[in-house]
N, C-alpha and C. Protein backbone atom coordinates (compact mmCIF):
# COMPACT_ATOMS: atom_id res chain seq x y z
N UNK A 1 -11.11 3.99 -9.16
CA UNK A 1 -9.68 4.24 -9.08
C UNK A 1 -9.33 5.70 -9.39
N UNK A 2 -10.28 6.22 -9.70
CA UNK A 2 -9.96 7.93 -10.29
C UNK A 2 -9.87 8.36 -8.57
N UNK A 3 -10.52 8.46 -7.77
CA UNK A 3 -10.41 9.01 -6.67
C UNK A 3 -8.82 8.48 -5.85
N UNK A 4 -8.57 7.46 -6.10
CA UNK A 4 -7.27 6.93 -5.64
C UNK A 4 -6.36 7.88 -6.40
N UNK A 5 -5.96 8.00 -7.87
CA UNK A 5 -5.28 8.26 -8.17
C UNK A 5 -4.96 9.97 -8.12
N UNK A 6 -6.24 10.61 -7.51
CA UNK A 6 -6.75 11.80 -7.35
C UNK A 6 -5.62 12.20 -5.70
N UNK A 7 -6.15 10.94 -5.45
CA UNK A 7 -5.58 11.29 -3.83
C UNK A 7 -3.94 11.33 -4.25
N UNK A 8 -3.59 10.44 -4.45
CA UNK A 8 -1.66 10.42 -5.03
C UNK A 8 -1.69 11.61 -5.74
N UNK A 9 -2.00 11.89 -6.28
CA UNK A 9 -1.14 13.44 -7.07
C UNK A 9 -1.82 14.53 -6.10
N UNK A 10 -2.39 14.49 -5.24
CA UNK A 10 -2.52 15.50 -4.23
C UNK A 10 -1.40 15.39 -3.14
N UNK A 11 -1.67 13.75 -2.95
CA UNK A 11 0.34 13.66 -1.94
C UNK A 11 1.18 14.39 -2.48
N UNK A 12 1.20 13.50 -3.98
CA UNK A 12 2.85 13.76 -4.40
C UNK A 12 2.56 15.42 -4.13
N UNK A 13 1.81 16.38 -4.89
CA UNK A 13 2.54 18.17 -4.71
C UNK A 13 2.57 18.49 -3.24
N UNK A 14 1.89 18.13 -2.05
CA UNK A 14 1.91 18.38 -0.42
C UNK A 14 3.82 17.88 -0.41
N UNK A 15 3.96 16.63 -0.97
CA UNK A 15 5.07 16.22 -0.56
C UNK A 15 5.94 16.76 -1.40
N UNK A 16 6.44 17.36 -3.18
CA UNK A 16 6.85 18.11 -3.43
C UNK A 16 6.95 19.62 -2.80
N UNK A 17 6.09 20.03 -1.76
CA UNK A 17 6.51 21.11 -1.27
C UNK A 17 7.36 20.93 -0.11
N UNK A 18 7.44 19.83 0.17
CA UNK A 18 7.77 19.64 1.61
C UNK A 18 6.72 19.40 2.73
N UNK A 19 5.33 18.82 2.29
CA UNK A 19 5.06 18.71 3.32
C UNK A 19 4.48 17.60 3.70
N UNK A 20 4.99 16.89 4.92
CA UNK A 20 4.05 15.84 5.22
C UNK A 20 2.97 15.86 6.51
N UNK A 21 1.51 15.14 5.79
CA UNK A 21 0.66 15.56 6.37
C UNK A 21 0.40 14.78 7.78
N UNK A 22 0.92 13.51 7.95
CA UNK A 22 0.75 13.22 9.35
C UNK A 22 -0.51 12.76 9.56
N UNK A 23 -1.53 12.62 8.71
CA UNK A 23 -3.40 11.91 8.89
C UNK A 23 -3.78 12.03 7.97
N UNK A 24 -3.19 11.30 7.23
CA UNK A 24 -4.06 10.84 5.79
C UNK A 24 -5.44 9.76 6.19
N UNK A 25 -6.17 9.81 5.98
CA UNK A 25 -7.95 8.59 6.57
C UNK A 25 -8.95 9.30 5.43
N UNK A 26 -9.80 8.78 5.72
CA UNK A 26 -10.77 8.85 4.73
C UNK A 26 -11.88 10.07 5.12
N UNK A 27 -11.87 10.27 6.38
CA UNK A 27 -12.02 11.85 6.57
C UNK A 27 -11.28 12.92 6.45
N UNK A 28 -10.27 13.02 6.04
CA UNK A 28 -9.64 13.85 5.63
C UNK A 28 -9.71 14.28 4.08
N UNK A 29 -10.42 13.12 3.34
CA UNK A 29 -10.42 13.06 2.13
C UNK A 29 -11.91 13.46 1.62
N UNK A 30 -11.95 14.94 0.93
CA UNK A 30 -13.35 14.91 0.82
C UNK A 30 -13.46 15.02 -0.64
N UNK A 31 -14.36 14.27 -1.48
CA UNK A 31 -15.07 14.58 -3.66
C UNK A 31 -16.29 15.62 -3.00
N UNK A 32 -15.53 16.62 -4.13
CA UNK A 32 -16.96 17.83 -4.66
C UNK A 32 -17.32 17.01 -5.43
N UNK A 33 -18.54 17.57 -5.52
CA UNK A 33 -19.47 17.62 -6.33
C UNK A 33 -19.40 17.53 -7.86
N UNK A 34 -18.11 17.98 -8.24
CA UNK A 34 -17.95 17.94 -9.70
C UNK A 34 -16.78 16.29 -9.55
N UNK A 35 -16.50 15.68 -8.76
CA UNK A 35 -15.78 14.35 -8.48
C UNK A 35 -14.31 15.01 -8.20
N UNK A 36 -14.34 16.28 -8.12
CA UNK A 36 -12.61 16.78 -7.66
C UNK A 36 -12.48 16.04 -6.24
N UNK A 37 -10.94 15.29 -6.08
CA UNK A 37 -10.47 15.14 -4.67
C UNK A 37 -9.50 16.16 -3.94
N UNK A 38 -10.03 16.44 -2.19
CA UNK A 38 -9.56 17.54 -1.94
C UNK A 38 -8.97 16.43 -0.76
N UNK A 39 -7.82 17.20 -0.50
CA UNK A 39 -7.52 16.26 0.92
C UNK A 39 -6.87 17.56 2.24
N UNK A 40 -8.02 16.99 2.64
CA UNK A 40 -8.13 18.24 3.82
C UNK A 40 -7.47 17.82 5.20
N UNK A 41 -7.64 19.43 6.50
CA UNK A 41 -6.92 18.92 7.90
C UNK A 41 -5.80 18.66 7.59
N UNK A 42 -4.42 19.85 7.18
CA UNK A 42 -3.40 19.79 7.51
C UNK A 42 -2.48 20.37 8.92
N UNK A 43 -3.72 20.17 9.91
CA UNK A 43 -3.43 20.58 11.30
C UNK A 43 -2.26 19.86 12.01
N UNK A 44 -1.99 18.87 11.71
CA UNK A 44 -1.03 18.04 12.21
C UNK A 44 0.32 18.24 11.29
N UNK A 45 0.30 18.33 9.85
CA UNK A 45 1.62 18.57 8.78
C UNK A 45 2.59 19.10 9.57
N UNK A 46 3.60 18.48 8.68
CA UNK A 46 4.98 19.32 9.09
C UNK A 46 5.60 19.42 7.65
N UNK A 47 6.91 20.51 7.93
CA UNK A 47 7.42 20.46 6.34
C UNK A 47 8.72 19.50 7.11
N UNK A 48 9.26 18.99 5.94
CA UNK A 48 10.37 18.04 5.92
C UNK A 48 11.57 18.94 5.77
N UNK A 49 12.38 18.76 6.42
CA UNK A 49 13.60 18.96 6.54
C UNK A 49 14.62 18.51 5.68
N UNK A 50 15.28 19.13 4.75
CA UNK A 50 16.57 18.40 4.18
C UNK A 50 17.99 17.83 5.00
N UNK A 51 18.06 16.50 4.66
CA UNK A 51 18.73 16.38 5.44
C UNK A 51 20.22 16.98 5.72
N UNK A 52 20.94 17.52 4.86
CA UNK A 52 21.78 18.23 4.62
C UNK A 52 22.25 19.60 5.82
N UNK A 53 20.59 19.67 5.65
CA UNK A 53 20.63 21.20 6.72
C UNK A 53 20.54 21.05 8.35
N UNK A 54 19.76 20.13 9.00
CA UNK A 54 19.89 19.71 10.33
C UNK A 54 19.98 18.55 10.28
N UNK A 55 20.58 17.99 10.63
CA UNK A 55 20.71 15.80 10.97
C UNK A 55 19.52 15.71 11.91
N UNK A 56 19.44 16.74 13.13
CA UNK A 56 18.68 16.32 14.47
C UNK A 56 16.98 16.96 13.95
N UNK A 57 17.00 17.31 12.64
CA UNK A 57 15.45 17.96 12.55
C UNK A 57 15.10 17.22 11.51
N UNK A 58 13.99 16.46 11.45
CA UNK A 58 13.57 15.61 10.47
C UNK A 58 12.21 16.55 9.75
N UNK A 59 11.20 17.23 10.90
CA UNK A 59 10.41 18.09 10.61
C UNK A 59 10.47 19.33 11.25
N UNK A 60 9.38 20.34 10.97
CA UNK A 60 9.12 21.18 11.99
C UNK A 60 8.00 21.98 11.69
N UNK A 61 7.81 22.99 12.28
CA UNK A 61 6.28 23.20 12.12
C UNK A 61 5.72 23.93 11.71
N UNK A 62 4.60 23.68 11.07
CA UNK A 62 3.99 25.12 10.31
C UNK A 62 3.56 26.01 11.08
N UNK A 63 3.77 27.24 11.08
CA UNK A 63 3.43 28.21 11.94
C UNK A 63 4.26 28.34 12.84
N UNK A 64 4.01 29.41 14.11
CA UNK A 64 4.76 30.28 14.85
C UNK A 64 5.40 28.98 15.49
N UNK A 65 4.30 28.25 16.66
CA UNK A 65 5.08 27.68 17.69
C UNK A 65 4.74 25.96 17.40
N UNK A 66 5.33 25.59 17.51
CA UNK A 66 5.28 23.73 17.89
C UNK A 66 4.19 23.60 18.71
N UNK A 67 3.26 22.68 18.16
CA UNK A 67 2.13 22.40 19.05
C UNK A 67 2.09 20.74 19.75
N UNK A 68 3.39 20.05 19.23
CA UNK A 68 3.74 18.67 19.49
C UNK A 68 5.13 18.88 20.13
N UNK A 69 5.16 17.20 20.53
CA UNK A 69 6.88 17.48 20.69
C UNK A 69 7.41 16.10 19.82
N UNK A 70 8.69 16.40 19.94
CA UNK A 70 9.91 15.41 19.22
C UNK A 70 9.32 14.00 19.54
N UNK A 71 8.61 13.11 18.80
CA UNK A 71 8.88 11.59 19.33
C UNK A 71 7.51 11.53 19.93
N UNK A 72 6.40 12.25 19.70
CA UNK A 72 4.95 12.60 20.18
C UNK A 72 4.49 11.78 19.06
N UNK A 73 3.37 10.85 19.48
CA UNK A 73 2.78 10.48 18.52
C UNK A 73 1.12 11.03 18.46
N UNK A 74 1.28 11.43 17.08
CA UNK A 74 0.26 11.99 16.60
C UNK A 74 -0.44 11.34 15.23
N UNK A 75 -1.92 11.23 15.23
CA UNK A 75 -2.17 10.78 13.98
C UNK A 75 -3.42 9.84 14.64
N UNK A 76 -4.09 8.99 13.14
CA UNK A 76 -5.58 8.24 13.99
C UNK A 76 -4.81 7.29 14.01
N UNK A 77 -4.95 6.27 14.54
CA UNK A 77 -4.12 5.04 15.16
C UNK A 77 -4.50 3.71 13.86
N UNK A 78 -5.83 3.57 13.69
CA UNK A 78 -6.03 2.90 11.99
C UNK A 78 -5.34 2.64 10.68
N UNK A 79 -4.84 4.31 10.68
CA UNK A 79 -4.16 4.72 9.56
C UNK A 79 -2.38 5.16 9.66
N UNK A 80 -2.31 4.69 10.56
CA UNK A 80 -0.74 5.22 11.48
C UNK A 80 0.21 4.14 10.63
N UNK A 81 1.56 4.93 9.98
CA UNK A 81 2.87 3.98 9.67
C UNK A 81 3.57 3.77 10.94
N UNK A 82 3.81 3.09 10.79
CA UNK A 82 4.92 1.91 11.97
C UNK A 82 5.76 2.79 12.77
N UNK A 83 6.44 4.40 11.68
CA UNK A 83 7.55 5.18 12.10
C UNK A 83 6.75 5.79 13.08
N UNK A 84 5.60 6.55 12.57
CA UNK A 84 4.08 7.40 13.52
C UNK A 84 3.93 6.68 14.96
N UNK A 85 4.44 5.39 14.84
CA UNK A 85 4.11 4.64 16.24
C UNK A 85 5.05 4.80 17.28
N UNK A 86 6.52 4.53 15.84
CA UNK A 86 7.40 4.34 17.04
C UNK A 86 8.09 5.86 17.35
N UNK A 87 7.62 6.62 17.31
CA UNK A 87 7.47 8.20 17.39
C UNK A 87 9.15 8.51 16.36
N UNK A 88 8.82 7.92 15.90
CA UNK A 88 10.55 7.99 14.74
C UNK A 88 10.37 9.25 13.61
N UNK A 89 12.05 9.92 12.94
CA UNK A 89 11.53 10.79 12.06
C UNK A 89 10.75 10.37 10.84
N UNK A 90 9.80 10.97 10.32
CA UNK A 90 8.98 11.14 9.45
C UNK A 90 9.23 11.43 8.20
N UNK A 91 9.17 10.95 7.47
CA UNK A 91 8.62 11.32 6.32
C UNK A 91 7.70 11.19 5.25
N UNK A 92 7.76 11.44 3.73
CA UNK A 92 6.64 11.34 3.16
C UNK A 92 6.03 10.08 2.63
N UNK A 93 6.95 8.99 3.59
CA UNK A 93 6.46 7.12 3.02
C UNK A 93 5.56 6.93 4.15
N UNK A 94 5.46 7.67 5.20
CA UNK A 94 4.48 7.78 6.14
C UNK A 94 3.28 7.91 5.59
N UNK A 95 2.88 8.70 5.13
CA UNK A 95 1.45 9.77 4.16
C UNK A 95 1.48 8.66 3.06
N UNK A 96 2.48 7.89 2.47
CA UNK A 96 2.09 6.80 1.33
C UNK A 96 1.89 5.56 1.99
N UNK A 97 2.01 4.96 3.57
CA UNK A 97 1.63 4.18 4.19
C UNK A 97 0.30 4.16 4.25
N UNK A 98 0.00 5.00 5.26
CA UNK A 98 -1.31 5.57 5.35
C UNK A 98 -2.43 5.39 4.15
N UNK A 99 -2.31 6.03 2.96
CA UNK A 99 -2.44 6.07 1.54
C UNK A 99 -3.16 4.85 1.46
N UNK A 100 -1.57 3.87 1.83
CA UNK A 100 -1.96 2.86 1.24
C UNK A 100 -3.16 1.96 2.18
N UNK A 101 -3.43 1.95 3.26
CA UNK A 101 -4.44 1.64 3.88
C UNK A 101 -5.79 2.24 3.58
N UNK A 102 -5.73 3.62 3.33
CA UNK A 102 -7.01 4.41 2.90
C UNK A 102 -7.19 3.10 1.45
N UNK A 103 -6.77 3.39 0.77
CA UNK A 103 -6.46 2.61 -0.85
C UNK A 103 -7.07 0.76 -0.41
N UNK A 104 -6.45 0.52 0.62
CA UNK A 104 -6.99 -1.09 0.86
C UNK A 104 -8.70 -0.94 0.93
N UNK A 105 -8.84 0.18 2.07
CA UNK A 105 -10.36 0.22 2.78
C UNK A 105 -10.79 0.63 1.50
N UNK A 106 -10.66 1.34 0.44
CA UNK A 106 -11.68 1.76 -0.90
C UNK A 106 -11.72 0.45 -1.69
N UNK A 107 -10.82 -0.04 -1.82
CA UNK A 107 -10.99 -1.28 -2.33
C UNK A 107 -12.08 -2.26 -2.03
N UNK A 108 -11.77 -2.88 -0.80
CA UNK A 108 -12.34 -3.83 -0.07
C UNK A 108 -13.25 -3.67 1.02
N UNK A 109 -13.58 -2.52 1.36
CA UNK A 109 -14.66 -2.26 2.30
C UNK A 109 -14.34 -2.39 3.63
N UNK A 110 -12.54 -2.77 3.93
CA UNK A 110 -12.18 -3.10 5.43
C UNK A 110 -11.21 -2.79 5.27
N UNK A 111 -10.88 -2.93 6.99
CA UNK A 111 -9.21 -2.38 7.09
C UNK A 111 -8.01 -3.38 7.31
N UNK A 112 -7.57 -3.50 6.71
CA UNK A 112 -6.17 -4.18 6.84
C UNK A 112 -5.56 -4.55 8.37
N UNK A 113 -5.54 -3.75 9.04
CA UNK A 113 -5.51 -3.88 10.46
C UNK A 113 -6.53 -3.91 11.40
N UNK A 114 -6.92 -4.65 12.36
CA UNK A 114 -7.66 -4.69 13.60
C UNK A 114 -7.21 -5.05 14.53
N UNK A 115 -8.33 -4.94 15.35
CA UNK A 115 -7.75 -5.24 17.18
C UNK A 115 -8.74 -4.83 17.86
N UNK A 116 -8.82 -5.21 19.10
CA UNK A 116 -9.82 -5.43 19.97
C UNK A 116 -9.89 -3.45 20.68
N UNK A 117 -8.48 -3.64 20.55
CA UNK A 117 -8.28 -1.77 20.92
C UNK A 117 -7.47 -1.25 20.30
N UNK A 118 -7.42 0.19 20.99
CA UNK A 118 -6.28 1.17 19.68
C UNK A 118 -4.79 0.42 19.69
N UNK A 119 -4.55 -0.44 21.51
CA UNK A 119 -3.16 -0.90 21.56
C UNK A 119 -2.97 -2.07 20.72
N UNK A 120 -3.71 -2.84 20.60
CA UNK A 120 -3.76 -4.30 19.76
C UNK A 120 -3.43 -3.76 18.19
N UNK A 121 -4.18 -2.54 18.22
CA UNK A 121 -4.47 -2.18 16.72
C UNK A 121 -2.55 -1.73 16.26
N UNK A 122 -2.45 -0.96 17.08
CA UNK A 122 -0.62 -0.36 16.93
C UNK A 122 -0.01 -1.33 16.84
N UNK A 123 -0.07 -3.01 17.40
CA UNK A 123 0.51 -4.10 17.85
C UNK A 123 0.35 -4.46 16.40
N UNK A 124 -0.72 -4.56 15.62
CA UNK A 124 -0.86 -5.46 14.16
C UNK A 124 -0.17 -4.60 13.66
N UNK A 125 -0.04 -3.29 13.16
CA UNK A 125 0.60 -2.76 12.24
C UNK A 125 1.70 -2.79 12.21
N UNK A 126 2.29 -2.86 13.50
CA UNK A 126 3.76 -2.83 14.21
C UNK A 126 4.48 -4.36 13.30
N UNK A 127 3.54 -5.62 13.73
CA UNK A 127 3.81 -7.09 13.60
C UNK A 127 3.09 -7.77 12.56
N UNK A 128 1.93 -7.60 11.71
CA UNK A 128 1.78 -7.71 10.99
C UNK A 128 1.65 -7.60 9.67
N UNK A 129 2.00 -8.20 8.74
CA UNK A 129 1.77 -8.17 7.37
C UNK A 129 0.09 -7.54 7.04
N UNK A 130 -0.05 -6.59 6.07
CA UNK A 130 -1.05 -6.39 5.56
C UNK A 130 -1.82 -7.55 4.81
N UNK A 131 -2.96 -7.95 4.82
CA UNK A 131 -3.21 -9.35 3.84
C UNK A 131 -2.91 -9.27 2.30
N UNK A 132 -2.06 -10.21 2.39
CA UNK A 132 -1.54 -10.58 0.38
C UNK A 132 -2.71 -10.15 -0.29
N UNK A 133 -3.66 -10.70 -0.53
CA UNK A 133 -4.60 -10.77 -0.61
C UNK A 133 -6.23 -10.60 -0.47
N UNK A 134 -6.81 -9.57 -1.02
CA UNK A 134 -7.84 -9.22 -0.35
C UNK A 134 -9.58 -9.87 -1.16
N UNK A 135 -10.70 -9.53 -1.22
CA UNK A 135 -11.63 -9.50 -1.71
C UNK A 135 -11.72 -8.30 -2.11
N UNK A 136 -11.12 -8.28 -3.65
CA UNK A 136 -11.18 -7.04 -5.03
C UNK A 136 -12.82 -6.86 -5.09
N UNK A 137 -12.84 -5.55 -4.91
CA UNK A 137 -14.04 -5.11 -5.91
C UNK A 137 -14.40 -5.35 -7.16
N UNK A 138 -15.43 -5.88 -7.68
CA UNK A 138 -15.78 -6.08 -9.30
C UNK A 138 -15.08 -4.62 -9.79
N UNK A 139 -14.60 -5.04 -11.01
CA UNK A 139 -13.80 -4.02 -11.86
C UNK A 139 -12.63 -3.18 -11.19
N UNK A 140 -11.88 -3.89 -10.30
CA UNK A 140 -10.81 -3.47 -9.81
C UNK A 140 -9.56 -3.75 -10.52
N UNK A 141 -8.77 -2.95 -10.89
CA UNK A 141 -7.52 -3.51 -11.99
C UNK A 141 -6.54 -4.94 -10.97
N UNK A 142 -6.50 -5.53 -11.58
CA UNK A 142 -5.31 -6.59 -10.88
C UNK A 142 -4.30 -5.71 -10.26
N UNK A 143 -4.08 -5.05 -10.95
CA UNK A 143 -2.37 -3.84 -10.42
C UNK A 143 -2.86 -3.09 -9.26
N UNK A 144 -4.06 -3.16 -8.77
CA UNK A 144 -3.99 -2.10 -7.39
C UNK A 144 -3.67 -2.99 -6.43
N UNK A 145 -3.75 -4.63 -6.10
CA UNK A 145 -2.86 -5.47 -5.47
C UNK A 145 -1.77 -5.23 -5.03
N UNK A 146 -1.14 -5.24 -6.07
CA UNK A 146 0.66 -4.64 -6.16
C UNK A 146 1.05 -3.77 -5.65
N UNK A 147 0.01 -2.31 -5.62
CA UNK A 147 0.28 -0.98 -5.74
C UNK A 147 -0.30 -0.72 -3.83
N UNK A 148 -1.23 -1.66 -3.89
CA UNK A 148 -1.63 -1.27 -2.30
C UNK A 148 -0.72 -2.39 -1.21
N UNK A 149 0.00 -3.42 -1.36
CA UNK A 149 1.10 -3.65 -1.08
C UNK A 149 2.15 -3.24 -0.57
N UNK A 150 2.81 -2.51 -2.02
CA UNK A 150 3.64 -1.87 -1.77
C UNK A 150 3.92 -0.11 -1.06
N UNK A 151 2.52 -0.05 -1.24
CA UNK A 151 2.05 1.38 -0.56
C UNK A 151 2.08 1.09 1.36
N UNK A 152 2.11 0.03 1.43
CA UNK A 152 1.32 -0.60 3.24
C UNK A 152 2.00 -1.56 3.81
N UNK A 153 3.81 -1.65 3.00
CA UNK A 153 4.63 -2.31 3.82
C UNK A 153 4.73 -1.74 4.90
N UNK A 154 5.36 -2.62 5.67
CA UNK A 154 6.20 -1.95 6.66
C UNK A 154 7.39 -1.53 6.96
N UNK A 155 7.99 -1.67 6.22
CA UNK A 155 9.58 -1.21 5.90
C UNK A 155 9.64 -0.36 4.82
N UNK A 156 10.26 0.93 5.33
CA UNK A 156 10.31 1.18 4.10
C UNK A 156 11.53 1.54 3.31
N UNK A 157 12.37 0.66 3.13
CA UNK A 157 13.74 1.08 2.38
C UNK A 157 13.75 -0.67 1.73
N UNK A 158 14.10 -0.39 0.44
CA UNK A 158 14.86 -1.81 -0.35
C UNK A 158 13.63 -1.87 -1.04
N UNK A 159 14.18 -2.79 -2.21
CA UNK A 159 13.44 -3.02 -3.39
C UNK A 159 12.26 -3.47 -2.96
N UNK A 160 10.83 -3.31 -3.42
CA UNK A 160 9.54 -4.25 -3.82
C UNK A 160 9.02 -3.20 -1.51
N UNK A 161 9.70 -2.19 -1.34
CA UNK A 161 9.06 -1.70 -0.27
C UNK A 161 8.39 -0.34 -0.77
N UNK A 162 8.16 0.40 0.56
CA UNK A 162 7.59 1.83 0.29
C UNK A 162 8.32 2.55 -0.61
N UNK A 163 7.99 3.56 -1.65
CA UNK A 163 8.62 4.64 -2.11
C UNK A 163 8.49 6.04 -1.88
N UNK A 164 9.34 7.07 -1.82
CA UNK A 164 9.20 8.38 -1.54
C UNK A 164 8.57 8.46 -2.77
N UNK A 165 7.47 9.70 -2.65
CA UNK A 165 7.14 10.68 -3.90
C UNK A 165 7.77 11.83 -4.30
């Protein structure tokens, strides 16, 4: 659980700066050698937009020019939130969706979602519930249940759903 909790306080400051990364997976996630977690490939990020300042800009892009467009879906399709699918604005409950699937697969050795293809696969995440229930690793706290749950709803607004960091 140190590497989990390694990965969340690397979200939360990306997402305290404003930025969301858009491919959170388990290749993106690399332990040195001394057990530090680095979470790499912010090629896809965008910084978040306040909403205050544009209504019509949710993100935009690091660097000179836009290498996507508005409503483009980008990201590995495994690890994709529901919004990532439905090319909707973004934000940082996206990267704690995601999270929370990386967080299922460390757990349990599988992924929460499958499908025969990448479209079936978009189809479960889209329509299915993540399983209540998984096969815990020996010495897994009861509370990462809860925590990977609520990290891998699909909705994310209202009580017992996703939270911003």
């Amino acid at each position: 659980m140190e590497y989990a909790i390694q990965i969340a306080d690397g979200l939360g400051k990306a997402h305290a700066a404003g930025i969301v990364h858009r491919d959170i997976k388990p290749s993106n996630i690399l332990v040195t050698p001394e057990g530090r977690v680095k979470i790499l490939d912010f090629g896809l990020a965008k910084l978040v937009e306040p909403p205050e300042a544009d209504e019509d800009a949710a993100t935009r892009t690091l660097g000179p020019a836009p290498l996507t467009e508005a409503g483009q879906i980008v990201g590995t399709v495994v690890y994709m939130s529901p919004e990532q699918i439905a090319g909707s604005r973004l934000d940082t409950r996206s990267d704690i969706f995601s999270f929370g699937i990386v967080l299922y697969e460390m757990i349990t050795g599988r992924r929460p979602f499958v499908g025969e293809s990448g479209a079936s696969t978009l189809q479960a995440i889209l329509s299915k519930d993540r399983p209540r229930r998984a096969v815990w690793s020996p010495g897994c706290p009861t509370t990462s249940n809860a925590r990977c749950c609520a990290a891998s709803a699909r909705i994310p607004s209202g009580a017992g759903r996703r939270w911003a960091t």
